[in-house]
C-alpha atoms as a PDB file:
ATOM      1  CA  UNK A   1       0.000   0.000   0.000  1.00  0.00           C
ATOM      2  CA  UNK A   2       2.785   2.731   0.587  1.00  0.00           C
ATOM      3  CA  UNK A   3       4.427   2.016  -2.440  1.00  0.00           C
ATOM      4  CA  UNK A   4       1.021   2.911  -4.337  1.00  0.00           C
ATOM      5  CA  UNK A   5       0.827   5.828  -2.511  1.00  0.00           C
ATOM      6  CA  UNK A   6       4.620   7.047  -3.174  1.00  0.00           C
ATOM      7  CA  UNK A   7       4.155   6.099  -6.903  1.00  0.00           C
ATOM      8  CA  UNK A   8       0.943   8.008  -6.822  1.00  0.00           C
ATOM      9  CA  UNK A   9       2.687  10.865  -5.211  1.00  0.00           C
ATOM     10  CA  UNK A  10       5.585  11.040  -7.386  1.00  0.00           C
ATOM     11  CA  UNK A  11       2.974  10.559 -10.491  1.00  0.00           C
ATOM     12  CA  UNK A  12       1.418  14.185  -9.039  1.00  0.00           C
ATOM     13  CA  UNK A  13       5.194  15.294  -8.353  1.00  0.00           C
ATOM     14  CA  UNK A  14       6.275  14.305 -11.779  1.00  0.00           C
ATOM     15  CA  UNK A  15       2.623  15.878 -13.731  1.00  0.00           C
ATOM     16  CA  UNK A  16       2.553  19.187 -11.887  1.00  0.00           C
ATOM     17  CA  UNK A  17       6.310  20.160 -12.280  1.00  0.00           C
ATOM     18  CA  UNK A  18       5.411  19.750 -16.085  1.00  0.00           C
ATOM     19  CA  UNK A  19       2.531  22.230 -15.619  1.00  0.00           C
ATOM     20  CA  UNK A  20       4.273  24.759 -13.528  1.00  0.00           C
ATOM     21  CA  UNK A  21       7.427  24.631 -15.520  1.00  0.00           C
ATOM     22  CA  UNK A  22       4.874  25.874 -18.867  1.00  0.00           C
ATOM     23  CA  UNK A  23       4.948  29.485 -16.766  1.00  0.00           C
ATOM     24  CA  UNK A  24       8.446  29.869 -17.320  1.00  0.00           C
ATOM     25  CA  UNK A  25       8.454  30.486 -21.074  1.00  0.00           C
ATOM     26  CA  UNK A  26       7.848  33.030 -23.131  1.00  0.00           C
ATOM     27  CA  UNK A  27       4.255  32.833 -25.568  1.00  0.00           C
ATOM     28  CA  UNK A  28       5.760  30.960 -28.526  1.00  0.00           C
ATOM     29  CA  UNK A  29       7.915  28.602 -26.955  1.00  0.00           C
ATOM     30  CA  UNK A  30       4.798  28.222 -24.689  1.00  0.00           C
ATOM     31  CA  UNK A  31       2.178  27.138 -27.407  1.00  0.00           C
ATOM     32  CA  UNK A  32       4.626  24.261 -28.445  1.00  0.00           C
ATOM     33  CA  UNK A  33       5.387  23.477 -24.386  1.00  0.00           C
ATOM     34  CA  UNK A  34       1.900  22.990 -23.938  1.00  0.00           C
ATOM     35  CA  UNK A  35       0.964  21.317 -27.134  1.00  0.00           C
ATOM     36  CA  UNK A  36       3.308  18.759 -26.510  1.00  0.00           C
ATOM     37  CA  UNK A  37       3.868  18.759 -22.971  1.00  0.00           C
ATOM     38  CA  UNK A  38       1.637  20.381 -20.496  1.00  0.00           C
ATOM     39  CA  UNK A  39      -1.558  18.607 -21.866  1.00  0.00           C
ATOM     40  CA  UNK A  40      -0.050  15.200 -21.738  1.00  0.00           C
ATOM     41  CA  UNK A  41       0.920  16.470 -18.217  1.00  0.00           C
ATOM     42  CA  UNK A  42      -2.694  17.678 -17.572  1.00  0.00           C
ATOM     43  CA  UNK A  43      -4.295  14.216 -18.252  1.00  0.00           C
ATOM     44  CA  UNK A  44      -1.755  11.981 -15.985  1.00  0.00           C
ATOM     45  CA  UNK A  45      -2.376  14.691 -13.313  1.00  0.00           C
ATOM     46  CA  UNK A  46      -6.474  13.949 -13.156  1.00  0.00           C
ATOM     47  CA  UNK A  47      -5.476  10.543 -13.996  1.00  0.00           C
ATOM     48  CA  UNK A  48      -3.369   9.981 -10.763  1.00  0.00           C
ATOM     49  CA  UNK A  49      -6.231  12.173  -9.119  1.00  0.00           C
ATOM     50  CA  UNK A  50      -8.667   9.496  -9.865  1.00  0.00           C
ATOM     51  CA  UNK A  51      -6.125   6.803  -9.345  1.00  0.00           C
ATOM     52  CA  UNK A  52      -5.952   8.550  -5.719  1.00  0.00           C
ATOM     53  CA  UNK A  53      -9.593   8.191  -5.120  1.00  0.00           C
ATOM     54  CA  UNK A  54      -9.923   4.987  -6.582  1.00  0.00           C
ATOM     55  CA  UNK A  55      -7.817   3.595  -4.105  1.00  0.00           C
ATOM     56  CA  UNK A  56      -7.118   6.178  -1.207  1.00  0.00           C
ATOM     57  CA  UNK A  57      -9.578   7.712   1.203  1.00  0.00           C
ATOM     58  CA  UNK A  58     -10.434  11.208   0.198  1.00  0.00           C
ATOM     59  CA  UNK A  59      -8.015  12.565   3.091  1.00  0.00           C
ATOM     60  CA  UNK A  60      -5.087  10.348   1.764  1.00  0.00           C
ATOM     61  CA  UNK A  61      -5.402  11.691  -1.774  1.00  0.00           C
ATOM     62  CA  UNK A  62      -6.415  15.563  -0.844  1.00  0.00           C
ATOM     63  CA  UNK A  63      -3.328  15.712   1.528  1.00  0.00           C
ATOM     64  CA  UNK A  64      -1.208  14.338  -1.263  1.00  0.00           C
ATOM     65  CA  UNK A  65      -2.276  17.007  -4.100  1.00  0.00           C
ATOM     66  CA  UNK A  66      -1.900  19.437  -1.552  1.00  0.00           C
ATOM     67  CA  UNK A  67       2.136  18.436  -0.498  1.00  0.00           C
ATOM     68  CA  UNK A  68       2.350  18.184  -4.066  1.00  0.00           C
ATOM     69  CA  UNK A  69       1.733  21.778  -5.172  1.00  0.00           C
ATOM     70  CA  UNK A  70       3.111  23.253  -1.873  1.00  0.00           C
ATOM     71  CA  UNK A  71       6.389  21.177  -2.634  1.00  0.00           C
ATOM     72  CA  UNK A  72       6.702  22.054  -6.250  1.00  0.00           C
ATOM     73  CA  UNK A  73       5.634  25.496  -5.805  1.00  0.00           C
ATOM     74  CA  UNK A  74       8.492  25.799  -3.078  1.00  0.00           C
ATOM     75  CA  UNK A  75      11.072  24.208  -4.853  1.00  0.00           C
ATOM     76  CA  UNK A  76      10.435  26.550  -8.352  1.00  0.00           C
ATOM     77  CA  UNK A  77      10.619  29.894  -5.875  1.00  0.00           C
ATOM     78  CA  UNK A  78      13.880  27.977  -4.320  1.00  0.00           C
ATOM     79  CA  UNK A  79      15.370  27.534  -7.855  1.00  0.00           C
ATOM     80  CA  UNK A  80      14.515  31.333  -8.762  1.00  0.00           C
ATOM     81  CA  UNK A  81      16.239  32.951  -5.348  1.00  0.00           C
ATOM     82  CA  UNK A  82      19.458  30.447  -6.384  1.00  0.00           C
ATOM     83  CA  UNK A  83      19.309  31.677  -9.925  1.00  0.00           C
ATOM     84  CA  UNK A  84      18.890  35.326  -9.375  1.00  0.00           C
ATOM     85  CA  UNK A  85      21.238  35.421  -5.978  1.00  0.00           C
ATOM     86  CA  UNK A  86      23.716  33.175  -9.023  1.00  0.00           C
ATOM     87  CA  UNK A  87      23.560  35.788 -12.288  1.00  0.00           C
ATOM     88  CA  UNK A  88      24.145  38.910 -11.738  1.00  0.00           C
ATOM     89  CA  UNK A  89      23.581  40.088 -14.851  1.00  0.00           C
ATOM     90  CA  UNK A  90      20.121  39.798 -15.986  1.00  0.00           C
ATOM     91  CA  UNK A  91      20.368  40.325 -19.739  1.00  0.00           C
ATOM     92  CA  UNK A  92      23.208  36.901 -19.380  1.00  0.00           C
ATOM     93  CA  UNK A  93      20.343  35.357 -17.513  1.00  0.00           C
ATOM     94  CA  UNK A  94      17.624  36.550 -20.423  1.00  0.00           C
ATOM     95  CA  UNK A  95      19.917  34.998 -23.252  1.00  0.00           C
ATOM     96  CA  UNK A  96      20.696  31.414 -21.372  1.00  0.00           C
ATOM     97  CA  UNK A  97      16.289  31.205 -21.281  1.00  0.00           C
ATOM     98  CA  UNK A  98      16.130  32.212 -24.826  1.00  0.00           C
ATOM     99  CA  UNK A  99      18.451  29.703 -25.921  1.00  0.00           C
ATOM    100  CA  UNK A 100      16.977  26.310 -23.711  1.00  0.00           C
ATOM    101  CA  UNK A 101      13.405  27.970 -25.260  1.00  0.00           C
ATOM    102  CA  UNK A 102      14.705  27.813 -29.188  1.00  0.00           C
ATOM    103  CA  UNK A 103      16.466  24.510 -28.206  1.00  0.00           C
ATOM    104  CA  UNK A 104      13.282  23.038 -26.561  1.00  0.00           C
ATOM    105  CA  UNK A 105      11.737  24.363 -30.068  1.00  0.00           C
ATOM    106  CA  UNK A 106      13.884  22.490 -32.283  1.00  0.00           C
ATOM    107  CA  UNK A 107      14.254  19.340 -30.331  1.00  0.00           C
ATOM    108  CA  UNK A 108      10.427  18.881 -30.646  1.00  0.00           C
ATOM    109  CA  UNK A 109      10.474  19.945 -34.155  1.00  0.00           C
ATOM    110  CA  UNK A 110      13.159  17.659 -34.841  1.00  0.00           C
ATOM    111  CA  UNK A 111      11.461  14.588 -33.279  1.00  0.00           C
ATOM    112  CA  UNK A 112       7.985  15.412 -34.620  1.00  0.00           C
ATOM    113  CA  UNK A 113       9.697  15.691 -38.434  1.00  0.00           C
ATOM    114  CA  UNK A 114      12.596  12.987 -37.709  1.00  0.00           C
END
């Protein structure tokens, strides 16, 4: 039984990071991101919702959702004091994003057309 709950957990863990990481890019990067990613991410997350229910009480799954998007939503301010307290230079820090977001782009160009 705990190791359906921790695979449940890290199934919420694993779907929500997805959905919160979408925020991070800019609009056209973002269309693709969630096209591709975020609605896949979406579905598993009401999935493991209902998996939750299905064999959880109510309390077992609600306190899990909840850790879930307190933890992730901890660990992505975490990452941004880190980053920020890191770079110094903001416009370094602006071309770094640009360049994972156009090399997100073209790896899921490259597997859609590949």
């Amino acid at each position: 039984m705990i190791i359906k709950y921790i695979g449940f957990l890290f199934t919420l863990l694993w779907s929500y990071s997805f959905i919160k990481s979408q925020s991070i890019f800019k609009k056209g990067s973002g269309i693709l991101i969630t096209l591709f990613v975020t609605n896949v991410s979406w579905i598993t997350l009401i999935a493991a919702c209902f998996y939750g229910l299905k064999n959880f009480s109510i309390y077992q799954t609600i306190l899990g959702i909840i850790l879930i998007i307190i933890l992730v939503n901890l660990a992505f301010a975490r990452v941004n004091l880190f980053i920020n307290s890191k770079i110094n230079n903001k416009s370094k820090l602006l071309k770094i994003k640009t360049f994972i977001e156009y090399l997100i782009i073209f790896v899921i160009v490259y597997y859609i057309f590949n």
